[in-house]
PDB file of N, CA and C in Angstrom:
ATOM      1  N   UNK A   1      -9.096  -9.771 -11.851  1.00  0.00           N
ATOM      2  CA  UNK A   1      -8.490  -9.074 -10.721  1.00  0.00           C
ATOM      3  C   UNK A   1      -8.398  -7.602 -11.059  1.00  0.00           C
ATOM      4  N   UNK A   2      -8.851  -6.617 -10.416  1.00  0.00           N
ATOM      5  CA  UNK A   2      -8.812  -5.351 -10.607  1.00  0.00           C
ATOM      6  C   UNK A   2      -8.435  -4.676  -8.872  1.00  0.00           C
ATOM      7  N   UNK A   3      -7.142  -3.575  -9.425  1.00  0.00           N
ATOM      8  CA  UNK A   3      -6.832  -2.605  -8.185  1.00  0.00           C
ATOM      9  C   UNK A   3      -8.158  -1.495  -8.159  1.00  0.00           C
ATOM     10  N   UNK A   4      -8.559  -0.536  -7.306  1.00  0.00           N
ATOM     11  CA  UNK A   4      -8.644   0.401  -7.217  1.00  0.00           C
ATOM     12  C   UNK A   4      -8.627   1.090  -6.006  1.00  0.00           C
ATOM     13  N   UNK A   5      -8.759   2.424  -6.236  1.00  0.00           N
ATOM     14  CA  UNK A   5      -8.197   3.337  -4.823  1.00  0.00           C
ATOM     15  C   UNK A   5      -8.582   4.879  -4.899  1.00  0.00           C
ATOM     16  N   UNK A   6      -8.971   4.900  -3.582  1.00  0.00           N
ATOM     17  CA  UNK A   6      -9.399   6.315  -3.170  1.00  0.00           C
ATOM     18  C   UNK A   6      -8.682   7.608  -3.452  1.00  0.00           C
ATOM     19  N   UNK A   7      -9.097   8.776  -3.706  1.00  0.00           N
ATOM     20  CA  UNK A   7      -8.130  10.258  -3.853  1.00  0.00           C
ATOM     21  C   UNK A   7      -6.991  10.249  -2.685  1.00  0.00           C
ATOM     22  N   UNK A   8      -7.003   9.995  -1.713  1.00  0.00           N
ATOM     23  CA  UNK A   8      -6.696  10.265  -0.356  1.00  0.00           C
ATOM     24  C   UNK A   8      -5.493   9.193  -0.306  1.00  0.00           C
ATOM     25  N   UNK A   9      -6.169   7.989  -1.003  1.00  0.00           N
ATOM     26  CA  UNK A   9      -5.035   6.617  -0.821  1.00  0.00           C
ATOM     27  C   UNK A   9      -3.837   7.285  -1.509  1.00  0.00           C
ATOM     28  N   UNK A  10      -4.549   7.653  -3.151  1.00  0.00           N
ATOM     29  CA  UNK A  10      -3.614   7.809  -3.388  1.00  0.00           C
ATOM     30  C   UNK A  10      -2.213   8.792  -3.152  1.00  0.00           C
ATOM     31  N   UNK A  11      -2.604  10.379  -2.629  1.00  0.00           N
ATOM     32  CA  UNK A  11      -2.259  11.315  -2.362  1.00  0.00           C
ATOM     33  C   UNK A  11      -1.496  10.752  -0.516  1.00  0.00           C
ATOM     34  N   UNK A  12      -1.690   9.487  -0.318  1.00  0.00           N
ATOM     35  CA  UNK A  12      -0.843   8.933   1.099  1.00  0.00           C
ATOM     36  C   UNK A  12       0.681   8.558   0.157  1.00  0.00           C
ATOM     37  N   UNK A  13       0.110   7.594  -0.647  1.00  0.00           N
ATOM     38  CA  UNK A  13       1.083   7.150  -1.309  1.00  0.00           C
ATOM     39  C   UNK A  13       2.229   8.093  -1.530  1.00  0.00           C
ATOM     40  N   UNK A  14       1.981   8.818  -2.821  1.00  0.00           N
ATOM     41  CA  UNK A  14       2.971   9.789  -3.085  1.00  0.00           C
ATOM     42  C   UNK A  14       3.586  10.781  -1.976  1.00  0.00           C
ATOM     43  N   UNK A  15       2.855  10.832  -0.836  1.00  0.00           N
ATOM     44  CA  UNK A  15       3.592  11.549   0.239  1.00  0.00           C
ATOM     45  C   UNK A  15       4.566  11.005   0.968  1.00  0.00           C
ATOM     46  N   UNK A  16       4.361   9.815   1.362  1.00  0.00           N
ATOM     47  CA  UNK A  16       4.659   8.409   2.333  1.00  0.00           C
ATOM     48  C   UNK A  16       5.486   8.126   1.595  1.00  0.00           C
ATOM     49  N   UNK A  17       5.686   7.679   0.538  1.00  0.00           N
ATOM     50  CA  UNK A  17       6.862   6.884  -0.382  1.00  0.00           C
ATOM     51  C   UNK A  17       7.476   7.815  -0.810  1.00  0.00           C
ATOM     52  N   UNK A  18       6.939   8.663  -1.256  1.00  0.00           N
ATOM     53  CA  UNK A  18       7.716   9.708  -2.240  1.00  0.00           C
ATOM     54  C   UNK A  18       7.320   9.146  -3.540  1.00  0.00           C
ATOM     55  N   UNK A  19       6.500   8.852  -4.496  1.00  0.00           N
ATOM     56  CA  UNK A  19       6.295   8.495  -5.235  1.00  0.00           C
ATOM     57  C   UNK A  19       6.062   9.548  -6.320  1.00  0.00           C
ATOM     58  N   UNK A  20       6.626   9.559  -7.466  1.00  0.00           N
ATOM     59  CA  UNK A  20       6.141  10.363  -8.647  1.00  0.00           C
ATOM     60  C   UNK A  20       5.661   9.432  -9.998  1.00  0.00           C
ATOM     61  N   UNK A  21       5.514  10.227 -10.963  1.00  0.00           N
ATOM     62  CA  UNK A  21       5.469   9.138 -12.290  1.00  0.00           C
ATOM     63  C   UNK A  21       6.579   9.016 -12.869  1.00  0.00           C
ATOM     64  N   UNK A  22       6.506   8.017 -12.966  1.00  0.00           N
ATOM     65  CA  UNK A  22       7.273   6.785 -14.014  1.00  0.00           C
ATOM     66  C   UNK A  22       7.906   5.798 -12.431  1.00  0.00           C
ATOM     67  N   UNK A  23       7.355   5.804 -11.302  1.00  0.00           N
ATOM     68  CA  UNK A  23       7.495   4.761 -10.117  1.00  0.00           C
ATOM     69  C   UNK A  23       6.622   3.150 -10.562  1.00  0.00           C
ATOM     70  N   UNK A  24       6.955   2.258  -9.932  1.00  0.00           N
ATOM     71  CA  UNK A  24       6.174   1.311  -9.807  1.00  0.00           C
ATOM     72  C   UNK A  24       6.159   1.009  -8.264  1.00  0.00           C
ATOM     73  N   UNK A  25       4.557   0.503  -8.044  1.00  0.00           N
ATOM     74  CA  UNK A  25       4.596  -0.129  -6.221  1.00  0.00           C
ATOM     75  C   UNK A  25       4.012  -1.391  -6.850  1.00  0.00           C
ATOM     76  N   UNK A  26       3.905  -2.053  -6.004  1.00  0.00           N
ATOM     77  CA  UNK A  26       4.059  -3.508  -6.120  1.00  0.00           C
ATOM     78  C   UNK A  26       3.375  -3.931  -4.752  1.00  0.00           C
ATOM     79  N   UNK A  27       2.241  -4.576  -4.843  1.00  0.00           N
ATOM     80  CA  UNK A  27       1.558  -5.087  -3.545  1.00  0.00           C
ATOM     81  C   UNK A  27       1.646  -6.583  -3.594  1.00  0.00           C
ATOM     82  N   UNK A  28       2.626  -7.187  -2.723  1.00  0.00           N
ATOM     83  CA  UNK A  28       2.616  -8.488  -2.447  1.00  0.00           C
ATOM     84  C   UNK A  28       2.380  -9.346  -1.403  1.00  0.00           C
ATOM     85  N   UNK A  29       1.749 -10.736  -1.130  1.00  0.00           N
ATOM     86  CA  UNK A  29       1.934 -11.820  -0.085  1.00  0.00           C
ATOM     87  C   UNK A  29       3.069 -11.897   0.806  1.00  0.00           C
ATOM     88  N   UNK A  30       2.677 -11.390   2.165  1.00  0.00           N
ATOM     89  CA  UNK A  30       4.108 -12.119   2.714  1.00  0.00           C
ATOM     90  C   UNK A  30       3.112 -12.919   3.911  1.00  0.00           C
ATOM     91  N   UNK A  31       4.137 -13.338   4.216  1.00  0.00           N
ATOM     92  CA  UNK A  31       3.868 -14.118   5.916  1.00  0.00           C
ATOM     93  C   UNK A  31       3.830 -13.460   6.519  1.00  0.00           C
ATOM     94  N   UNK A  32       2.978 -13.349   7.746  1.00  0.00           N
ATOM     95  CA  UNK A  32       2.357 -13.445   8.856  1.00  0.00           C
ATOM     96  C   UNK A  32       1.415 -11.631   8.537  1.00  0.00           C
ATOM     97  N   UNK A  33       1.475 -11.496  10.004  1.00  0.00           N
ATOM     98  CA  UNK A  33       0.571 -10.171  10.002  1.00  0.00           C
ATOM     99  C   UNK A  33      -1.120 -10.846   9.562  1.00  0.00           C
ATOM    100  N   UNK A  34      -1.658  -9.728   9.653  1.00  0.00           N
ATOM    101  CA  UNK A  34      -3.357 -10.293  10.000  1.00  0.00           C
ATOM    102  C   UNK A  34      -3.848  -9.907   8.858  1.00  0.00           C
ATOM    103  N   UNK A  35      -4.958 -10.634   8.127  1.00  0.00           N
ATOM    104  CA  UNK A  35      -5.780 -10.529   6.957  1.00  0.00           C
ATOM    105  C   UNK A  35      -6.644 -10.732   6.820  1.00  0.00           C
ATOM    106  N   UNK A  36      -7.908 -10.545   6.405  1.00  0.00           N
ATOM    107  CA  UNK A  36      -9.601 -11.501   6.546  1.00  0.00           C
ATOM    108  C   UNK A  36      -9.186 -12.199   5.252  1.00  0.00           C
ATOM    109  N   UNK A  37      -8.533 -12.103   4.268  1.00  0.00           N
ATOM    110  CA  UNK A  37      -8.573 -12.620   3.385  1.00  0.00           C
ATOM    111  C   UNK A  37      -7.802 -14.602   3.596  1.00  0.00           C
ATOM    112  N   UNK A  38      -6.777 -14.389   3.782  1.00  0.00           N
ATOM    113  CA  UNK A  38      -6.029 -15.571   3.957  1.00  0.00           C
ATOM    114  C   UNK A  38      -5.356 -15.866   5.196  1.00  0.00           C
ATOM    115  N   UNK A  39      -5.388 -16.534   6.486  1.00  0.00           N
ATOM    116  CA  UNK A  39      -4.945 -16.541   7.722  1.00  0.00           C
ATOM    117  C   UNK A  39      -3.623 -16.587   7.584  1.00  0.00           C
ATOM    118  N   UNK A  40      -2.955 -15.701   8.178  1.00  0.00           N
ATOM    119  CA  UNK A  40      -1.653 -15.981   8.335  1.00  0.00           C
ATOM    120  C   UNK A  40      -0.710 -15.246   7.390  1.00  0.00           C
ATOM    121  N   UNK A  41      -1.254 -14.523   6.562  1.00  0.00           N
ATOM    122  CA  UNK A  41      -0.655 -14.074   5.322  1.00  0.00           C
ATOM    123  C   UNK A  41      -1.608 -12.671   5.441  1.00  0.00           C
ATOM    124  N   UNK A  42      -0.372 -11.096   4.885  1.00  0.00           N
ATOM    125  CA  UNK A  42      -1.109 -10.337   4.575  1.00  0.00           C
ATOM    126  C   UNK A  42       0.041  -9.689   3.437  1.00  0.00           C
ATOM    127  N   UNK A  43      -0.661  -8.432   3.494  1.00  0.00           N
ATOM    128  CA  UNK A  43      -0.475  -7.761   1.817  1.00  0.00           C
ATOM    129  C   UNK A  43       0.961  -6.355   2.327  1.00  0.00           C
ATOM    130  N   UNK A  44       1.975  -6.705   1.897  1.00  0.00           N
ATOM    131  CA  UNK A  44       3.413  -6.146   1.567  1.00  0.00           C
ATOM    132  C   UNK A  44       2.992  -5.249   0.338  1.00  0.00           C
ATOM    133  N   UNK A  45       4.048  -3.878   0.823  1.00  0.00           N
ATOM    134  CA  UNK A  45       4.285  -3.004  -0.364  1.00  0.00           C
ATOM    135  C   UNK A  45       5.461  -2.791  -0.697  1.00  0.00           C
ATOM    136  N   UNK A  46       6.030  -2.638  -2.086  1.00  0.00           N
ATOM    137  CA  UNK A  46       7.587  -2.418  -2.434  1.00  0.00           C
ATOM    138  C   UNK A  46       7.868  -1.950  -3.302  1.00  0.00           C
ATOM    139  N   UNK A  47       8.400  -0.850  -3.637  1.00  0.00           N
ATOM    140  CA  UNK A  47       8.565   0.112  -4.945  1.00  0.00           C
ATOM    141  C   UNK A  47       9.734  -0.745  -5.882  1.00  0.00           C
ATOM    142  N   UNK A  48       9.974  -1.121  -6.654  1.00  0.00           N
ATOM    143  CA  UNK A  48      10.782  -1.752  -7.302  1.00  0.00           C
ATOM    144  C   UNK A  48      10.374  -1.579  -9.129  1.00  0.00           C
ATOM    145  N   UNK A  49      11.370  -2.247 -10.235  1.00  0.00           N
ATOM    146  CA  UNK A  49      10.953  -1.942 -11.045  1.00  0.00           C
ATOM    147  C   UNK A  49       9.873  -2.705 -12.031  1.00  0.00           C
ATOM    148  N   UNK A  50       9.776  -2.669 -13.181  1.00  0.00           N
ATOM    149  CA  UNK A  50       8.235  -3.017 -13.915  1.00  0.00           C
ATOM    150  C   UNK A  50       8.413  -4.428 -13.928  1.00  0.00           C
ATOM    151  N   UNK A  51       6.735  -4.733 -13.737  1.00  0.00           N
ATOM    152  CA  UNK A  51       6.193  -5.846 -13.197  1.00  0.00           C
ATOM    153  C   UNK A  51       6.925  -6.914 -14.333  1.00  0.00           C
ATOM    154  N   UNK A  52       6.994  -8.343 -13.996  1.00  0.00           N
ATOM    155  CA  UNK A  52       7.649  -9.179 -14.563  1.00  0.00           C
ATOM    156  C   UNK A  52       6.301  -9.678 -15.432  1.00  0.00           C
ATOM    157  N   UNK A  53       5.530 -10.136 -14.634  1.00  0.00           N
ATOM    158  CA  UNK A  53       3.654 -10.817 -14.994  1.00  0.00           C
ATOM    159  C   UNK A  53       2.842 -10.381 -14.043  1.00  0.00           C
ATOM    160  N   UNK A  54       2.569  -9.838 -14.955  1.00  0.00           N
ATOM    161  CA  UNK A  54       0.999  -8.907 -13.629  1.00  0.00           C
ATOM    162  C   UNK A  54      -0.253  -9.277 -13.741  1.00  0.00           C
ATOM    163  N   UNK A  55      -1.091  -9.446 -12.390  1.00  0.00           N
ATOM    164  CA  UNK A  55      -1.878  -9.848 -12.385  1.00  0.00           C
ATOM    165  C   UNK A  55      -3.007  -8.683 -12.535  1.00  0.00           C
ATOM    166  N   UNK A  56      -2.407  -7.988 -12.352  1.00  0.00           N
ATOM    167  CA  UNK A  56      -3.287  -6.317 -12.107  1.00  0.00           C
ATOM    168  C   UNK A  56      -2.512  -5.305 -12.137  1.00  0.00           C
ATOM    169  N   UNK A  57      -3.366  -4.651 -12.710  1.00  0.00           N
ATOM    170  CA  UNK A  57      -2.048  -3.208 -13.161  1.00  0.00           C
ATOM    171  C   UNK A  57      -3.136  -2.106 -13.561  1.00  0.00           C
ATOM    172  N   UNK A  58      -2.681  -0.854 -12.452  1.00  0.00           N
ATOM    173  CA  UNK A  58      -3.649   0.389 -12.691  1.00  0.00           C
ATOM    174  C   UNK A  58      -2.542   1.412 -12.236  1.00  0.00           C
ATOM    175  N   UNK A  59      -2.319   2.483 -13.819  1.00  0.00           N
ATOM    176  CA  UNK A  59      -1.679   3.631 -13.416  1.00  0.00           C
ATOM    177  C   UNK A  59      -2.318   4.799 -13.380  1.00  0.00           C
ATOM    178  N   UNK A  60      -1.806   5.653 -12.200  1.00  0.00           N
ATOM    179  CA  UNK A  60      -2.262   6.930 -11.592  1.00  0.00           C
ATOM    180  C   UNK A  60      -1.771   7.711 -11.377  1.00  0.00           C
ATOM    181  N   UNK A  61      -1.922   9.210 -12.115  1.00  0.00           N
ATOM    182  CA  UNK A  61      -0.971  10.002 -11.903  1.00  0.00           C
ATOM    183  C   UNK A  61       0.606   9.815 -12.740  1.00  0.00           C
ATOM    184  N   UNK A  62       0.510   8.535 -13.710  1.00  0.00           N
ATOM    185  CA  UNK A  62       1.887   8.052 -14.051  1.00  0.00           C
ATOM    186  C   UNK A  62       2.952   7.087 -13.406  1.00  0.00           C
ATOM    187  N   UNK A  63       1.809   6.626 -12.114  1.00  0.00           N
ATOM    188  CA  UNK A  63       2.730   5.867 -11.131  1.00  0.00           C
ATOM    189  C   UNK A  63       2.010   4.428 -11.766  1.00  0.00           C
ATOM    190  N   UNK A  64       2.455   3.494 -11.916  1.00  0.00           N
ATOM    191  CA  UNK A  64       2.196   2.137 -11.539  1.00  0.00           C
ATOM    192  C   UNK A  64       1.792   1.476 -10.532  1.00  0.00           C
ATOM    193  N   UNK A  65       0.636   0.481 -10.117  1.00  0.00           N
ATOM    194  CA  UNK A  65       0.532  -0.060  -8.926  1.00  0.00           C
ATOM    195  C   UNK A  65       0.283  -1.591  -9.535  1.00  0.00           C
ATOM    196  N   UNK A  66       0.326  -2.630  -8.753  1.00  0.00           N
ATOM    197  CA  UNK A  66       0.155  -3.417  -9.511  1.00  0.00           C
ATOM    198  C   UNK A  66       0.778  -4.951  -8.549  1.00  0.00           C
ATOM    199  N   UNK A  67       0.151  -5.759  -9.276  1.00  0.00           N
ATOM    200  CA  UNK A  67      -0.031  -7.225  -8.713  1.00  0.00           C
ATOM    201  C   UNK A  67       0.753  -8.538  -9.209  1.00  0.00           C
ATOM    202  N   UNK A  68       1.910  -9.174  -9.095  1.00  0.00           N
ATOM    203  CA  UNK A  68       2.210  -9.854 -10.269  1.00  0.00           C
ATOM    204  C   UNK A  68       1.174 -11.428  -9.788  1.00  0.00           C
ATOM    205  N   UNK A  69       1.092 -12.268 -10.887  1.00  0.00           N
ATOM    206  CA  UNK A  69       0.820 -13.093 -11.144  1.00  0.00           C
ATOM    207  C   UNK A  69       1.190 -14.035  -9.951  1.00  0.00           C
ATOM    208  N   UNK A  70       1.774 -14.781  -9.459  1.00  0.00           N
ATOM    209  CA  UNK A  70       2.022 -15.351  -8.449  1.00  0.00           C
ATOM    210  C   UNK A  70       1.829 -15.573  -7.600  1.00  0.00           C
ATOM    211  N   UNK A  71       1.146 -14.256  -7.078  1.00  0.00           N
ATOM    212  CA  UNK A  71       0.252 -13.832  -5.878  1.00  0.00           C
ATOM    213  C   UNK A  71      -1.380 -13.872  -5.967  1.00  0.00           C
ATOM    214  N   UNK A  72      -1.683 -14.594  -7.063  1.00  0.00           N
ATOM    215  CA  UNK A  72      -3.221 -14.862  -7.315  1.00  0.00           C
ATOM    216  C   UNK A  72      -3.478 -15.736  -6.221  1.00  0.00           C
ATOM    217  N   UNK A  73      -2.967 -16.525  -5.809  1.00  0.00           N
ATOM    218  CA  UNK A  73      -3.709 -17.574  -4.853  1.00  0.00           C
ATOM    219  C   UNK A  73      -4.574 -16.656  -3.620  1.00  0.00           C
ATOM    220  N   UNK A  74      -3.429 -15.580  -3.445  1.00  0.00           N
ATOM    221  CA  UNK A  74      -3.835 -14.670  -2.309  1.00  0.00           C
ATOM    222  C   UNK A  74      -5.506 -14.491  -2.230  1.00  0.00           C
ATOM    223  N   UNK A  75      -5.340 -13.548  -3.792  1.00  0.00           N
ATOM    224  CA  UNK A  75      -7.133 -12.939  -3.498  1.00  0.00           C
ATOM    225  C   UNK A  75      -8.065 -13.312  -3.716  1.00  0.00           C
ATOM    226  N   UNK A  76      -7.993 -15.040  -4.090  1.00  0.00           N
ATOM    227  CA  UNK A  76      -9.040 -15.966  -4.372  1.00  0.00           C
ATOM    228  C   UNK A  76     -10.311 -15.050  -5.503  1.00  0.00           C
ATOM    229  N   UNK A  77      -9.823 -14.494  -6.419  1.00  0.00           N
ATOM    230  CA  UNK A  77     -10.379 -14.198  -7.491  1.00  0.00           C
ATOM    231  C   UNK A  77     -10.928 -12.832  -7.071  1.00  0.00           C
ATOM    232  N   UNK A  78     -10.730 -12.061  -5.967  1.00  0.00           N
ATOM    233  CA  UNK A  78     -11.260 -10.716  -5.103  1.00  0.00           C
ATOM    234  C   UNK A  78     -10.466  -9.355  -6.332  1.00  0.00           C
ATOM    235  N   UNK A  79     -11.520  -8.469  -5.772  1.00  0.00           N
ATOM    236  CA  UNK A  79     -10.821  -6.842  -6.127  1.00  0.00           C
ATOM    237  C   UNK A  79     -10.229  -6.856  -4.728  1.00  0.00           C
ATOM    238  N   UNK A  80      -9.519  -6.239  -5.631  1.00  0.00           N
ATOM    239  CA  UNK A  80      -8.716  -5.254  -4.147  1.00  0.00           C
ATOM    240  C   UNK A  80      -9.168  -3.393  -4.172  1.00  0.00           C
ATOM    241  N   UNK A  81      -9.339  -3.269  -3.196  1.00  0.00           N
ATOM    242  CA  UNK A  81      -9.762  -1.772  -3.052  1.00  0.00           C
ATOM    243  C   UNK A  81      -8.542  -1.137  -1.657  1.00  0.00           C
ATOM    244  N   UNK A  82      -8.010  -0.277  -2.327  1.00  0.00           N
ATOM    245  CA  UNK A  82      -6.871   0.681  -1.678  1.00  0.00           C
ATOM    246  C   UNK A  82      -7.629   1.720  -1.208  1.00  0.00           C
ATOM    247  N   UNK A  83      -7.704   2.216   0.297  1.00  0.00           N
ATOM    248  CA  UNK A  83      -8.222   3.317   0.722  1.00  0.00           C
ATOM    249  C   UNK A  83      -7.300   4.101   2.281  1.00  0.00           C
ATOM    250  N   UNK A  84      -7.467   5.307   2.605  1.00  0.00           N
ATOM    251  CA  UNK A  84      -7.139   5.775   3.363  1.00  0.00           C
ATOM    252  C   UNK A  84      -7.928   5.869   4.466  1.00  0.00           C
ATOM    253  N   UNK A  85      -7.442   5.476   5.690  1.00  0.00           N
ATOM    254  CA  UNK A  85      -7.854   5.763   7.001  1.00  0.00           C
ATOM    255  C   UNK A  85      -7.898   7.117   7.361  1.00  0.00           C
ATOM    256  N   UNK A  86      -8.251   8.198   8.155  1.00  0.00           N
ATOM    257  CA  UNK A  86      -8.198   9.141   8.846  1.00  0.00           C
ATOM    258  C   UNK A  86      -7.842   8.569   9.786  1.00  0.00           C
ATOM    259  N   UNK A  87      -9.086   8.248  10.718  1.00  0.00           N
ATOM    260  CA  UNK A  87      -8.634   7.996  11.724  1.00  0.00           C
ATOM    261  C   UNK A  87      -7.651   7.240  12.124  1.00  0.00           C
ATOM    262  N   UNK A  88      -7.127   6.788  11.757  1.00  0.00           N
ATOM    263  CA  UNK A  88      -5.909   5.424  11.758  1.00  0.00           C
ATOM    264  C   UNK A  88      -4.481   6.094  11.367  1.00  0.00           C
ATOM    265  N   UNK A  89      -4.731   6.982  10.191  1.00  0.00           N
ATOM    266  CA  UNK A  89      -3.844   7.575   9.471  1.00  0.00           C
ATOM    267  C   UNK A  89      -2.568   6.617   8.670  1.00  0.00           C
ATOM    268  N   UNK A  90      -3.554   5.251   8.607  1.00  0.00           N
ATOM    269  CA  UNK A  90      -2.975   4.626   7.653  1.00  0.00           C
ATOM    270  C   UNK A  90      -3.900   4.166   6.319  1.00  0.00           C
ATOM    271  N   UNK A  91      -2.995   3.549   5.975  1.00  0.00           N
ATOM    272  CA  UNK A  91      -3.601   2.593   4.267  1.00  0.00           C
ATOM    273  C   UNK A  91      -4.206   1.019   4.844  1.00  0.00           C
ATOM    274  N   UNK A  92      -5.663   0.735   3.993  1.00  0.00           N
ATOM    275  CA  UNK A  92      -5.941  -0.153   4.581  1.00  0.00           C
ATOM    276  C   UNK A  92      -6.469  -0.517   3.374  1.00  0.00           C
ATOM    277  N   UNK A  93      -6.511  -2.250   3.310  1.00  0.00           N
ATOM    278  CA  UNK A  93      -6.790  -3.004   1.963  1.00  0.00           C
ATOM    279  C   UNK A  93      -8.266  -3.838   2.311  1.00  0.00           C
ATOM    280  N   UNK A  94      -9.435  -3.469   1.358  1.00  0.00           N
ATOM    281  CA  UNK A  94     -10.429  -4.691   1.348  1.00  0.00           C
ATOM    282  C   UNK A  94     -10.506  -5.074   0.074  1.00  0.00           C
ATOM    283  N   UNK A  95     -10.835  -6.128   0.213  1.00  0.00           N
ATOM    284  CA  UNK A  95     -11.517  -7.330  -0.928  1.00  0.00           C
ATOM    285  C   UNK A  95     -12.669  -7.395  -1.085  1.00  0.00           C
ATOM    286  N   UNK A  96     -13.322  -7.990  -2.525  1.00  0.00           N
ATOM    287  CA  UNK A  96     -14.607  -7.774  -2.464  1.00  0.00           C
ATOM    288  C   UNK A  96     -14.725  -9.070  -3.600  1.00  0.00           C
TER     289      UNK A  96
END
């Protein structure tokens, strides 16, 4: 399992959250909302502190991002790729 992410994603992040280094985000499974990956289930974000068991873990800038363990069923063995919309002017997640 590997994160990665665009200049732009990331520079949303730290604007949007307020994020600096020594933060952790945390991308998790919740219910409902729309996904190609798993019906019925999509991908939650939550700044909280260091990961318990991670499934993935990439720091940037000094920030933490990262996946715990638990949530593997989600990406059926997928990358995840973090990128920024323009046009949308949001954050949008694919798998690969």
């Amino acid at each position: 399992m590997e994160i990665t992410f665009t200049q732009p994603a990331i520079k949303w992040f730290k604007n949007e959250m307020d994020l600096e280094e020594g933060d952790y985000l945390r991308f998790f499974v919740r219910y409902g909302g729309h996904s190609s990956i798993q019906p019925g289930f999509s991908l939650g974000i939550s700044m909280q502190d260091e990961p318990y068991e991670p499934l993935a873990k990439r720091e940037i800038d000094g920030i933490i991002f990262f996946i715990e363990k638990k949530d593997q069923w989600y990406f059926k063995n997928n990358r995840l790729h973090v990128k920024y919309s323009r046009k949308r002017d949001e954050i949008e997640f694919i798998t690969d």
